[in-house]
Protein backbone atom coordinates (compact mmCIF):
# COMPACT_ATOMS: atom_id res chain seq x y z
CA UNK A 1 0.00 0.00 0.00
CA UNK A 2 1.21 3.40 -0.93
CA UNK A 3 0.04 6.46 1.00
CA UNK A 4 -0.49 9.87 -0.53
CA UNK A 5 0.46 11.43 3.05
CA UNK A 6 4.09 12.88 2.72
CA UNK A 7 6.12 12.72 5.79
CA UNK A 8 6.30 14.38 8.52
CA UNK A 9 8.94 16.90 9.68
CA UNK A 10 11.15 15.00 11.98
CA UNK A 11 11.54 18.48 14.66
CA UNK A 12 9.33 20.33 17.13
CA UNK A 13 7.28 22.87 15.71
CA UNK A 14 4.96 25.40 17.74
CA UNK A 15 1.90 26.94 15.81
CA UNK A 16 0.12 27.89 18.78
CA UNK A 17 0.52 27.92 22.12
CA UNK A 18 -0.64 23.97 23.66
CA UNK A 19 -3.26 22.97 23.76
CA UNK A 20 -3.82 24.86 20.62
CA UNK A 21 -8.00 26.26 19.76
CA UNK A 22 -8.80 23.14 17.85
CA UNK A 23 -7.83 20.96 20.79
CA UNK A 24 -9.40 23.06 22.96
CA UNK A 25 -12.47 23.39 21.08
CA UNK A 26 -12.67 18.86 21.05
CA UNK A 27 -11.47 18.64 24.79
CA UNK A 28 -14.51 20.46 25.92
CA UNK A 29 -16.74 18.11 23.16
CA UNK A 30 -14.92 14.91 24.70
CA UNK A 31 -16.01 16.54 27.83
CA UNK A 32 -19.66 16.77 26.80
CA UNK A 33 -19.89 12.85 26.27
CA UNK A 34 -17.26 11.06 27.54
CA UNK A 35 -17.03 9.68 30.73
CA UNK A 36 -14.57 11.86 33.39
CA UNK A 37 -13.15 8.28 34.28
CA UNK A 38 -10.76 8.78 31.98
CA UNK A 39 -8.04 10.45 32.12
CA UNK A 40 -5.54 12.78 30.16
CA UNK A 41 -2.10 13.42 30.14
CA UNK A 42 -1.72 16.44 27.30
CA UNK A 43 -5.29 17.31 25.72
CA UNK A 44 -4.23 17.81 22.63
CA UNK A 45 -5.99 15.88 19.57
CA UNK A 46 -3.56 14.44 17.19
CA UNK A 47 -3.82 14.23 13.51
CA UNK A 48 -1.12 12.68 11.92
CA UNK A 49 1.91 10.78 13.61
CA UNK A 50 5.10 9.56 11.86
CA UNK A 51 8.46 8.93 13.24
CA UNK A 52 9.31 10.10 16.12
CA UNK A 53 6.86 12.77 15.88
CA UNK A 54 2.89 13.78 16.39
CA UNK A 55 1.13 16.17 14.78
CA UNK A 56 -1.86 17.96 16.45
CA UNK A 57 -5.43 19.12 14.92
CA UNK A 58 -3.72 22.61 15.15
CA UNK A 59 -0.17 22.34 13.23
CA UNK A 60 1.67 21.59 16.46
CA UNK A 61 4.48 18.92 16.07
CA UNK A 62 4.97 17.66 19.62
CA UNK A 63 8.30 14.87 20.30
CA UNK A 64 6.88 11.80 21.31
CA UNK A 65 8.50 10.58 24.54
CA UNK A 66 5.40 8.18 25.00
CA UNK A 67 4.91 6.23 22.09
CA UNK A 68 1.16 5.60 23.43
CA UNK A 69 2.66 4.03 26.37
CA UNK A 70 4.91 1.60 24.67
CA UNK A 71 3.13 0.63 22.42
CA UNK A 72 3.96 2.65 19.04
CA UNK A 73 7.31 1.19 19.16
CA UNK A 74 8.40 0.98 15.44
CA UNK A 75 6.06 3.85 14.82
CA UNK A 76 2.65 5.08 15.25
CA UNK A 77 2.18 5.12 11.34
CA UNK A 78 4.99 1.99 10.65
CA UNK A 79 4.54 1.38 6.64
CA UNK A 80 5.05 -2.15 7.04
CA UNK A 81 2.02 -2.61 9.54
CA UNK A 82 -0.26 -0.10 7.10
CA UNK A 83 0.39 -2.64 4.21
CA UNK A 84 -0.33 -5.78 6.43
CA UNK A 85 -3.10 -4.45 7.89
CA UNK A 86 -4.92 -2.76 5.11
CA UNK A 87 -4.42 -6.48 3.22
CA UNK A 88 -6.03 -8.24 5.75
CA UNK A 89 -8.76 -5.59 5.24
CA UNK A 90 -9.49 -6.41 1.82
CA UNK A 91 -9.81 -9.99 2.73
CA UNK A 92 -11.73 -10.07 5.92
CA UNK A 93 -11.99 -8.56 9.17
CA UNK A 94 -12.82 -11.26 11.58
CA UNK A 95 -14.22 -14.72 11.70
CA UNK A 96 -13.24 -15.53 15.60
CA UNK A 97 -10.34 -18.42 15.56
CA UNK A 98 -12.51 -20.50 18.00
CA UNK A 99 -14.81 -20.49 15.04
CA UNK A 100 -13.04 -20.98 12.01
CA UNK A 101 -9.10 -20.52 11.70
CA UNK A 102 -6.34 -18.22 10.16
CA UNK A 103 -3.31 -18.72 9.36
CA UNK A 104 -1.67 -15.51 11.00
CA UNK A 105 -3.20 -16.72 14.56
CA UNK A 106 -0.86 -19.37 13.64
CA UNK A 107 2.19 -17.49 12.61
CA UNK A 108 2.53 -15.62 15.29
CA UNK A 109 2.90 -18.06 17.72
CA UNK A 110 4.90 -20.00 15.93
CA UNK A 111 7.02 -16.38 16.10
CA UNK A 112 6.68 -15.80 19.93
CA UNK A 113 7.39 -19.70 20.76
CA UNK A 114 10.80 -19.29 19.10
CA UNK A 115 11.91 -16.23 19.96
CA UNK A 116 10.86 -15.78 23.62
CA UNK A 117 13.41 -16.84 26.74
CA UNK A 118 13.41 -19.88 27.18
CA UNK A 119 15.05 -23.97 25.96
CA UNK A 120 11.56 -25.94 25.85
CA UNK A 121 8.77 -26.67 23.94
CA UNK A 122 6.23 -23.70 24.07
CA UNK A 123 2.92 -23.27 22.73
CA UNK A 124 1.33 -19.79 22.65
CA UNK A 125 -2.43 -18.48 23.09
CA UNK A 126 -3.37 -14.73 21.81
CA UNK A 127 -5.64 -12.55 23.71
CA UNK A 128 -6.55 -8.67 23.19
CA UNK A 129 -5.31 -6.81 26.14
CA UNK A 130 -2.29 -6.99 28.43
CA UNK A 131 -4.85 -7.34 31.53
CA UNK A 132 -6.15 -10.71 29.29
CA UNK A 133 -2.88 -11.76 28.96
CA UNK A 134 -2.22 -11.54 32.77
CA UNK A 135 -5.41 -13.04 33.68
CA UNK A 136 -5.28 -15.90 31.44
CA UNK A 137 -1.44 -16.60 33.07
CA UNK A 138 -3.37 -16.99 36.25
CA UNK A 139 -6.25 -19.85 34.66
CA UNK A 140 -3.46 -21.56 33.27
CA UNK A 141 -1.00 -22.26 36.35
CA UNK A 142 -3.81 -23.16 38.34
CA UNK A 143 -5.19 -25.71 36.12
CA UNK A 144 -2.08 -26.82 35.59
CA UNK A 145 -1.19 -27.05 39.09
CA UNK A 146 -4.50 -27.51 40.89
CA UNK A 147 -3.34 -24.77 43.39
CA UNK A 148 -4.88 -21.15 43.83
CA UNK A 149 -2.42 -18.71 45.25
CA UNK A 150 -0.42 -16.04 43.53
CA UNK A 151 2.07 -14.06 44.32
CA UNK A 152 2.62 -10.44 43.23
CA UNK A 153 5.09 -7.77 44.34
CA UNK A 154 5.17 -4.40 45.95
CA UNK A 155 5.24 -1.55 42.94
CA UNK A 156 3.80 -4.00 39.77
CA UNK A 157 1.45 -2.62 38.20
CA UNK A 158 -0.52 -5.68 35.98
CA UNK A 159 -3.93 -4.10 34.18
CA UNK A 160 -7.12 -2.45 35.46
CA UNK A 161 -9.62 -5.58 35.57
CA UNK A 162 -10.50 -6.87 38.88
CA UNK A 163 -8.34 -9.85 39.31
CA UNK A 164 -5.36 -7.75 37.70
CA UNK A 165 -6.01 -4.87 40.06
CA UNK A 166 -6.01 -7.29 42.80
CA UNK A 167 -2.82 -8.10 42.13
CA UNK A 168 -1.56 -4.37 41.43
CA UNK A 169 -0.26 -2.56 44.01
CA UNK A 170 -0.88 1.11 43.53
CA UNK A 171 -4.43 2.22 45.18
CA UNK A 172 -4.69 5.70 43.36
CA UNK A 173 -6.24 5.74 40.65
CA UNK A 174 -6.21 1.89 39.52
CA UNK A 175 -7.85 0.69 42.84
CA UNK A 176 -9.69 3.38 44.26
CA UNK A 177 -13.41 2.55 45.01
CA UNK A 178 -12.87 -0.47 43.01
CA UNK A 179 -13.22 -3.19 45.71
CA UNK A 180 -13.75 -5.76 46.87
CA UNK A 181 -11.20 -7.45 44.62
CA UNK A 182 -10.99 -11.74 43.74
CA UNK A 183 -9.02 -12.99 46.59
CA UNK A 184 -5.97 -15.62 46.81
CA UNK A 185 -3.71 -12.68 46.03
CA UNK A 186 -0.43 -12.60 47.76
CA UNK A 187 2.31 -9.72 48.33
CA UNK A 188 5.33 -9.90 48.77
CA UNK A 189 8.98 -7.43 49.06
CA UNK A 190 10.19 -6.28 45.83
CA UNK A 191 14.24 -5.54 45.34
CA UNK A 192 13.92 -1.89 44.56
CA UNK A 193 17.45 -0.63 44.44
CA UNK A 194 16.27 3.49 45.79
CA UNK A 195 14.04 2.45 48.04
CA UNK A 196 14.73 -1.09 49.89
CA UNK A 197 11.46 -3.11 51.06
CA UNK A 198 11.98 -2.96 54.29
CA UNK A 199 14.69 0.22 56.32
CA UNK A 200 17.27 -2.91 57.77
CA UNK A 201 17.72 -2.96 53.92
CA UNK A 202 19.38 0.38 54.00
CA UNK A 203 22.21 -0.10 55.46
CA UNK A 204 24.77 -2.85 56.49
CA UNK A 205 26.35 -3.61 60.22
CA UNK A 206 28.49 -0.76 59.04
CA UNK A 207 25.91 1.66 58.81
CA UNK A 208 27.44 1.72 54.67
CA UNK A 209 24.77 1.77 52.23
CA UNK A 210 23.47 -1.56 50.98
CA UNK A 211 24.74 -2.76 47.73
CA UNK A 212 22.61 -4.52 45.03
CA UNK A 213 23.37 -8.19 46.59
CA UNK A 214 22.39 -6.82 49.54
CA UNK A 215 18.86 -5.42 48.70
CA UNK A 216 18.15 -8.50 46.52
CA UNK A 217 19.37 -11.14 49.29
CA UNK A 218 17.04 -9.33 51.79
CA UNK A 219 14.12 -9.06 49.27
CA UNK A 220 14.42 -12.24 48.33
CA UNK A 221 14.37 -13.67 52.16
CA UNK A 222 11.58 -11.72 52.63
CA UNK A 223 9.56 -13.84 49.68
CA UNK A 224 10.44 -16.76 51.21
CA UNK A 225 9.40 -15.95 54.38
CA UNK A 226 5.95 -14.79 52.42
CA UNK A 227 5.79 -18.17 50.87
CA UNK A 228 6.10 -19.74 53.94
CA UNK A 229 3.18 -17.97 56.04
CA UNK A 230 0.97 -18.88 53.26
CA UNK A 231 2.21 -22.34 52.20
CA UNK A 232 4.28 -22.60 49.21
CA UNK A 233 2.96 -25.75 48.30
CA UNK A 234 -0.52 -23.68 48.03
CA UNK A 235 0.91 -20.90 45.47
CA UNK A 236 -0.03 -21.77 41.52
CA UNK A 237 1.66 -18.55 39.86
CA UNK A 238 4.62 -15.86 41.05
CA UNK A 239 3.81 -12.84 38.68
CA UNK A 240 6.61 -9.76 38.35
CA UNK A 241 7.49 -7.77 35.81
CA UNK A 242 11.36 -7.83 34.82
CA UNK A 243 10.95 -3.54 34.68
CA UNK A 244 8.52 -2.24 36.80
CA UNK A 245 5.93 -0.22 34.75
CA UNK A 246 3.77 1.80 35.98
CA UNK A 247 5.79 1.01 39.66
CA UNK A 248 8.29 3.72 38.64
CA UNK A 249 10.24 1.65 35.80
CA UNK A 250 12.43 0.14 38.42
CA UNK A 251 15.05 -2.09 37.97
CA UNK A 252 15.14 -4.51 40.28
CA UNK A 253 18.40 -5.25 41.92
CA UNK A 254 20.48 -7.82 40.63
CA UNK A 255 19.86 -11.18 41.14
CA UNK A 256 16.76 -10.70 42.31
CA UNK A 257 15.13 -11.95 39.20
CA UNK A 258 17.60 -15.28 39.18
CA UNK A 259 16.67 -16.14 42.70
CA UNK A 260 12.92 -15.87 41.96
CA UNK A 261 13.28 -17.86 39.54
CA UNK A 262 15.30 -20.10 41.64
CA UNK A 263 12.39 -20.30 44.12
CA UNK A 264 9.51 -21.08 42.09
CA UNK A 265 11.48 -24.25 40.73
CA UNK A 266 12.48 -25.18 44.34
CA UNK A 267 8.33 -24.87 45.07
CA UNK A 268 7.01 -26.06 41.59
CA UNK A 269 5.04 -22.33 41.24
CA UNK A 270 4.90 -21.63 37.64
CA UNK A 271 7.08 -18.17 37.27
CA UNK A 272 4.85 -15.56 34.91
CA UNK A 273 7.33 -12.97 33.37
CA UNK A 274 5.18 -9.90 32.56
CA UNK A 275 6.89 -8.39 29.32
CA UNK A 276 3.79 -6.52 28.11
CA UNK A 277 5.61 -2.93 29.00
CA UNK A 278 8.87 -4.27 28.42
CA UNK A 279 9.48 -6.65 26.02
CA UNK A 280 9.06 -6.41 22.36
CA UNK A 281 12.84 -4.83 21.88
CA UNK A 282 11.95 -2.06 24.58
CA UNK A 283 15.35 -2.49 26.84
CA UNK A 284 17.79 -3.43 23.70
CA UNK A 285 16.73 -6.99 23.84
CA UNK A 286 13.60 -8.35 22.74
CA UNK A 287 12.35 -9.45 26.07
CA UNK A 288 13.58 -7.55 29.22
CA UNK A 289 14.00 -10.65 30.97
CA UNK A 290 17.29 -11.78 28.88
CA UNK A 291 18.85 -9.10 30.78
CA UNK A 292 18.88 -11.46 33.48
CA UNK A 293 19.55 -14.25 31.67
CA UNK A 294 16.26 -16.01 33.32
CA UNK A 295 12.83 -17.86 31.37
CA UNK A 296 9.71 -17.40 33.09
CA UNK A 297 7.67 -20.48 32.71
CA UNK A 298 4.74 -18.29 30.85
CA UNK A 299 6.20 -15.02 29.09
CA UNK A 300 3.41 -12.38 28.86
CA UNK A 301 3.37 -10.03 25.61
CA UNK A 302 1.32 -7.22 24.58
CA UNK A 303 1.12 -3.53 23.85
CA UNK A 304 4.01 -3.45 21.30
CA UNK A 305 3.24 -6.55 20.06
CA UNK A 306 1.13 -5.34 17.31
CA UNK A 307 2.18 -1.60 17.41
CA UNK A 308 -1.06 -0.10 17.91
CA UNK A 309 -3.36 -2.73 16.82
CA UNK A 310 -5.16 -4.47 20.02
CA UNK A 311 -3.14 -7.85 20.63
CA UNK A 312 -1.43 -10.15 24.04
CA UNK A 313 -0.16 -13.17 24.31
CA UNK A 314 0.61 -15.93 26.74
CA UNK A 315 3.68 -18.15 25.48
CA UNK A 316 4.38 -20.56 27.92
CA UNK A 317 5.59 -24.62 28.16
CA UNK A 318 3.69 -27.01 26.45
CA UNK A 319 3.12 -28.71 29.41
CA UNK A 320 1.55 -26.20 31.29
CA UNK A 321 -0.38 -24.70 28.29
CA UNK A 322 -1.58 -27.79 26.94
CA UNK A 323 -3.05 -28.21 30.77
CA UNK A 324 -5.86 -26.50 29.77
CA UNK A 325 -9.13 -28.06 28.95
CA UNK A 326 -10.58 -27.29 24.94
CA UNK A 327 -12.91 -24.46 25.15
CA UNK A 328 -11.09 -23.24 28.38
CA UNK A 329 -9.15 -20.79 26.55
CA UNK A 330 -10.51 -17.59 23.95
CA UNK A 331 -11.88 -14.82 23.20
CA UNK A 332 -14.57 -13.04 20.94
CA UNK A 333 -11.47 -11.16 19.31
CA UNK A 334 -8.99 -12.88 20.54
CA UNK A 335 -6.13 -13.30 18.04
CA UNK A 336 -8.07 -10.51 15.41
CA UNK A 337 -6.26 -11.36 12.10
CA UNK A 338 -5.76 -7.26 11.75
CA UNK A 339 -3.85 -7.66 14.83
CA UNK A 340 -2.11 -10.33 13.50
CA UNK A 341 -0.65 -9.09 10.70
CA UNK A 342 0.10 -6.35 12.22
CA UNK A 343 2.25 -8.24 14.98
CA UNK A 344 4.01 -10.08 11.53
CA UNK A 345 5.11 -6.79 10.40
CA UNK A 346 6.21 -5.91 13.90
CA UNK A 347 8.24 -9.12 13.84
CA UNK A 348 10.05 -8.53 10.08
CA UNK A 349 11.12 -4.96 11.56
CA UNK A 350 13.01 -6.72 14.12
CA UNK A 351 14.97 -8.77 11.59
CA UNK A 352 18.00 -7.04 11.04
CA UNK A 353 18.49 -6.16 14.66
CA UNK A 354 18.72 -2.08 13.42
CA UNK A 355 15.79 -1.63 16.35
CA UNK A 356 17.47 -2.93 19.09
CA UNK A 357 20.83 -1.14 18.29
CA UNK A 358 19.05 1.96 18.31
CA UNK A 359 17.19 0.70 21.32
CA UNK A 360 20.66 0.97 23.27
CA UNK A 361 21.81 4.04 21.24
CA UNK A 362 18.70 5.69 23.13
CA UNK A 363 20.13 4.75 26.25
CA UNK A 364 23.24 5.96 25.76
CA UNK A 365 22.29 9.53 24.48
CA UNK A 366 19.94 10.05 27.47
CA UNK A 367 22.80 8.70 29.94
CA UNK A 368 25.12 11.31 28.42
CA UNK A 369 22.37 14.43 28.85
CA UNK A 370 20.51 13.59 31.84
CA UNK A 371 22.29 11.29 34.24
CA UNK A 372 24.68 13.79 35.36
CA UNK A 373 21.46 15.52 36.79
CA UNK A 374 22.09 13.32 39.61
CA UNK A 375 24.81 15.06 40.70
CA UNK A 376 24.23 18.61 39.56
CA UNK A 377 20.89 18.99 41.28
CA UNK A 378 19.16 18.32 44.75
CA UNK A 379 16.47 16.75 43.35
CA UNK A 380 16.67 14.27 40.96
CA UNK A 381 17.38 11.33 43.38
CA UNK A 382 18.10 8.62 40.89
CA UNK A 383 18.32 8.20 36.33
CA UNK A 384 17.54 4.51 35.86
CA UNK A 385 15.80 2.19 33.19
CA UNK A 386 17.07 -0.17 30.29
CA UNK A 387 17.17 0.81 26.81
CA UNK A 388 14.42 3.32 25.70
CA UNK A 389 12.83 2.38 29.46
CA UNK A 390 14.45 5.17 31.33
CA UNK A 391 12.87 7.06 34.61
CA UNK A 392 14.04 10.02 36.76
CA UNK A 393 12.87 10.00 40.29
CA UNK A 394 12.23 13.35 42.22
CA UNK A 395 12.59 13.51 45.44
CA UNK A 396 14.68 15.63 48.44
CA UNK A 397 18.30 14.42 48.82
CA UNK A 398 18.84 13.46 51.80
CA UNK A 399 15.60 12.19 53.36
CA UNK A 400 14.29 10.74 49.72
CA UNK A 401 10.63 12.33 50.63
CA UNK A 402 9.26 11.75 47.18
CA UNK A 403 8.42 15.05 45.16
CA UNK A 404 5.30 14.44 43.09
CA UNK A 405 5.02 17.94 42.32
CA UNK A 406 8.44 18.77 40.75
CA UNK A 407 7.26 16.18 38.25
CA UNK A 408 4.04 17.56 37.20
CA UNK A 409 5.42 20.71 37.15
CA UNK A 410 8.22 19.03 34.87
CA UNK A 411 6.24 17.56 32.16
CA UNK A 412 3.76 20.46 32.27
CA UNK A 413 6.87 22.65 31.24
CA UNK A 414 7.98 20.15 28.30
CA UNK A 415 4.46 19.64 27.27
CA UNK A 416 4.62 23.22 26.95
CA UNK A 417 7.48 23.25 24.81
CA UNK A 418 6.67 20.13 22.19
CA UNK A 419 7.76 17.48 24.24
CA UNK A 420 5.20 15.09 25.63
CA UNK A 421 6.38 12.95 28.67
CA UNK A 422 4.67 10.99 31.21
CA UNK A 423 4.78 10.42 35.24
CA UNK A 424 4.44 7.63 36.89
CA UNK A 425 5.56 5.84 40.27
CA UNK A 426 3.68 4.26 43.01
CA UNK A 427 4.26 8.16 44.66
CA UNK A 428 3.74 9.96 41.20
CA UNK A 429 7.16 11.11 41.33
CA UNK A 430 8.95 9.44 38.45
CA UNK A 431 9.25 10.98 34.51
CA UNK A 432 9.29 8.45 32.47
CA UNK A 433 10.96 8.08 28.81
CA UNK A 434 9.07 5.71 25.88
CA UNK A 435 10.23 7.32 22.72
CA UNK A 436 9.41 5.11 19.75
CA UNK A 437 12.70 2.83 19.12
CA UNK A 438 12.72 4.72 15.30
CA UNK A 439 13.30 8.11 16.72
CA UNK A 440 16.15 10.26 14.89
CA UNK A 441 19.40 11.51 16.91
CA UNK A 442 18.72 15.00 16.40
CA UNK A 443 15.26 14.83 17.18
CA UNK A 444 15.72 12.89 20.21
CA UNK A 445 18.30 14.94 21.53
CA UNK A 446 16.10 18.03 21.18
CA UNK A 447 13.36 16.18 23.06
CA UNK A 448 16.50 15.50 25.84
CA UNK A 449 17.42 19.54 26.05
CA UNK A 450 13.93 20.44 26.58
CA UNK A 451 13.36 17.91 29.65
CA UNK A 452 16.85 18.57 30.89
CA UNK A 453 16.40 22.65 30.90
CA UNK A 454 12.71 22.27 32.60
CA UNK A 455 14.04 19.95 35.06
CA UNK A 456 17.20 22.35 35.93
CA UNK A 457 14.89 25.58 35.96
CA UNK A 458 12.91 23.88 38.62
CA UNK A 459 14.97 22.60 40.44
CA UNK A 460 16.72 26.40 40.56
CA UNK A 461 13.29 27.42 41.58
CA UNK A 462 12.70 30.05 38.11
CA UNK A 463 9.04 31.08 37.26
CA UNK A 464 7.88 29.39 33.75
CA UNK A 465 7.78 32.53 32.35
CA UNK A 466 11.89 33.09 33.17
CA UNK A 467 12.58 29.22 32.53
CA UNK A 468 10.58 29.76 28.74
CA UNK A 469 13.05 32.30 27.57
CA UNK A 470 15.84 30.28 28.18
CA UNK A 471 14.31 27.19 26.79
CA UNK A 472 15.85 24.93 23.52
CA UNK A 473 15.01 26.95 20.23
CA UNK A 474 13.09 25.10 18.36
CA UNK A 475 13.68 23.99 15.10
């Protein structure tokens, strides 16, 4: 398929101030009939989108630092996935693979069983949404293991249906009012580097900070002693993410991951990696969890899967998927051949390994330009993340009271100025960096000046007005 769009400007462009009248004028429509339970980040209303770059209903180019929350990986408008997709259109839409089959249902398992972690026999199962994914994960470990627990960690973040906020930590504002949630839900320590599970993590005898080992030996004491309350033997599924999302995009210390992994063997739990923020080529690999150089038993898979186009999947051992009774498993749209194709064309970008170089080259560039902020302010208490999964925490050196407000007033300042960015944390107090893995150098590194200048004017304490002047030219 050719397109008669040209393409867009790869640089920041300002026609109006943001949001812009046009945006202004739909906000207050989407106001007038949708409901306020959702919420916004930037109400702008975007138009076109290309690169590294989205276009707004009023000229505006704005840097994409979100990439619709990882999900627009190779692109919100990837070529490859148009010409897919609008095939599959001119064939057929749907036909539900429970009903009668597809050969791209097919194909992409076949993908997902070779390519995810892991030396066994897999067999994979597609779903719609990353909350599916996670929820299926559960249904399969315990019919495969006729048990009923699971175990979750402090800061994961897993989807926004009931049995996924049940196992989500953060109340406000996935949980709130929500309850009561499905039970058999367990908690336990997570290894968060910053901020140790538990204050004995802090230091050692020494009263010298605790290293990396230290945190993760501690954390991962503290799940066995979580196991043990409960009865291990009563536990189906452990569920973590390799990156915390939504948690704060933490990096858990190392080992941690290894001696999970170490303990669901020991207890016959079925390990569930969640890779549906971080895998798909996110962190410079294609699934976060080779990082660590661990398999879960079930690897979960979604958002960039099929770069835009709804589509999850649970890849897992044969054994354990195969546990299943026939019928057990689906989904009205489970598997959508649109969504299938599109996930092919995700997989043939991939190929030549260009994405995950640049992947790492991401990383790099925003080491270089904002790491240092560590140093050269008092408030940016840690740079962290994998790849193009990279977080700054706010928060008061010293005491590490989290500072929630220095990063909305942040991103308010880059959205501002073209750049969009996102918060997150379980205290709100994290900025975190998604830009699609096809961004340009120069582009990026614009995107990088702007969030760099807003976060140094702030933390100097100058008005927005004072901080604007002095703000990256645009192009």
């Amino acid at each position: 398929m050719t397109s008669s769009l040209t393409p867009l400007p790869q640089s920041r462009h300002l026609a109006t101030a943001i949001p812009g009248p046009r945006s202004q004028a739909l906000h207050a429509e989407r106001q007038a009939h949708v409901t306020d339970g959702f919420g916004i980040a930037l109400p702008v209303f975007i138009d076109r989108a290309d690169g590294g770059i989205l276009q707004d209903v009023d000229g505006n180019r704005l840097i994409d630092f979100a990439s619709g929350i990882a999900v627009t990986s190779i692109g919100a408008s990837n070529p490859r996935v148009r010409e897919r997709v609008a095939a599959q259109l001119e064939r057929f839409t749907h036909t539900c693979f429970m009903v009668t089959e597809y050969e791209s249902f097919t194909q992409v398992a076949k993908w997902l069983n070779e390519h995810t972690p892991g030396d066994f026999e897999k067999r994979t199962a597609l779903f719609s949404t990353g909350a599916e994914a996670v929820e299926n994960a559960v249904k399969i470990a315990r019919s495969a293991t006729g048990r009923s627990k699971v175990l979750v960690f402090d800061e994961a973040y897993h989807g926004r249906s009931l049995m996924t906020m049940a196992m989500t930590a953060k109340e406000t504002p996935y949980r709130l009012n929500f309850g009561p949630f499905p039970t058999e839900v367990v908690r336990a320590a997570s290894a968060n580097p910053l901020r140790p599970a538990t204050a004995t993590n802090t230091t050692n005898d020494d009263g010298v900070p605790a290293s990396g080992a230290d945190v993760a030996a501690a954390a991962l004491a503290s799940v066995e002693a979580t196991l043990a309350e409960h009865g291990p033997e009563s536990f189906a599924a452990m569920v973590i993410e390799p990156i915390q999302g939504e948690g704060g995009f933490i990096v858990p210390a190392p080992g941690f991951l290894k001696g999970l992994r170490e303990i669901a063997t020991k207890h016959g739990i079925v390990l569930v990696i969640d890779e549906i923020q971080a895998g798909m080529g996110r962190t410079g690999t294609l699934f976060a969890s080779e990082h660590e150089g661990i398999a879960g038993d079930m690897t979960l898979s979604a958002k960039a899967l099929a770069d835009g186009v709804p589509l999850s999947a649970v890849t897992g051992r044969a054994d354990l998927m195969n546990a299943v009774h026939a019928g057990g498993l689906g989904g009205t749209y489970a598997g959508n051949p649109l969504a299938c194709e599109a996930a092919l064309a995700v997989f043939e970008a991939f190929e030549d390994g260009t994405l995950l170089t640049n992947a790492r080259s991401i990383e790099a560039t925003a080491r270089e330009v904002l790491e240092p902020l560590v140093a050269e302010t008092d408030v940016v208490a840690e740079f962290r993340g994998r790849g193009a999964m990279l977080a700054l925490e706010f928060a008061d050196r010293g005491t590490l009271e989290p500072r929630a407000d220095l990063a909305k007033e942040i991103s308010a300042r880059c959205h501002a100025q073209g750049v969009l960015t996102l918060t997150c944390g379980t205290h709100g107090n994290v900025i975190r960096l998604l830009p699609p893995l096809v961004i340009g150098d120069e582009l990026f590194r614009d995107g990088l000046a702007v969030l760099r200048q807003a976060i140094v004017d702030v933390a100097a304490g100058r008005d927005a007005t004072t901080a604007e002047a002095a703000a990256p030219a645009l192009a």
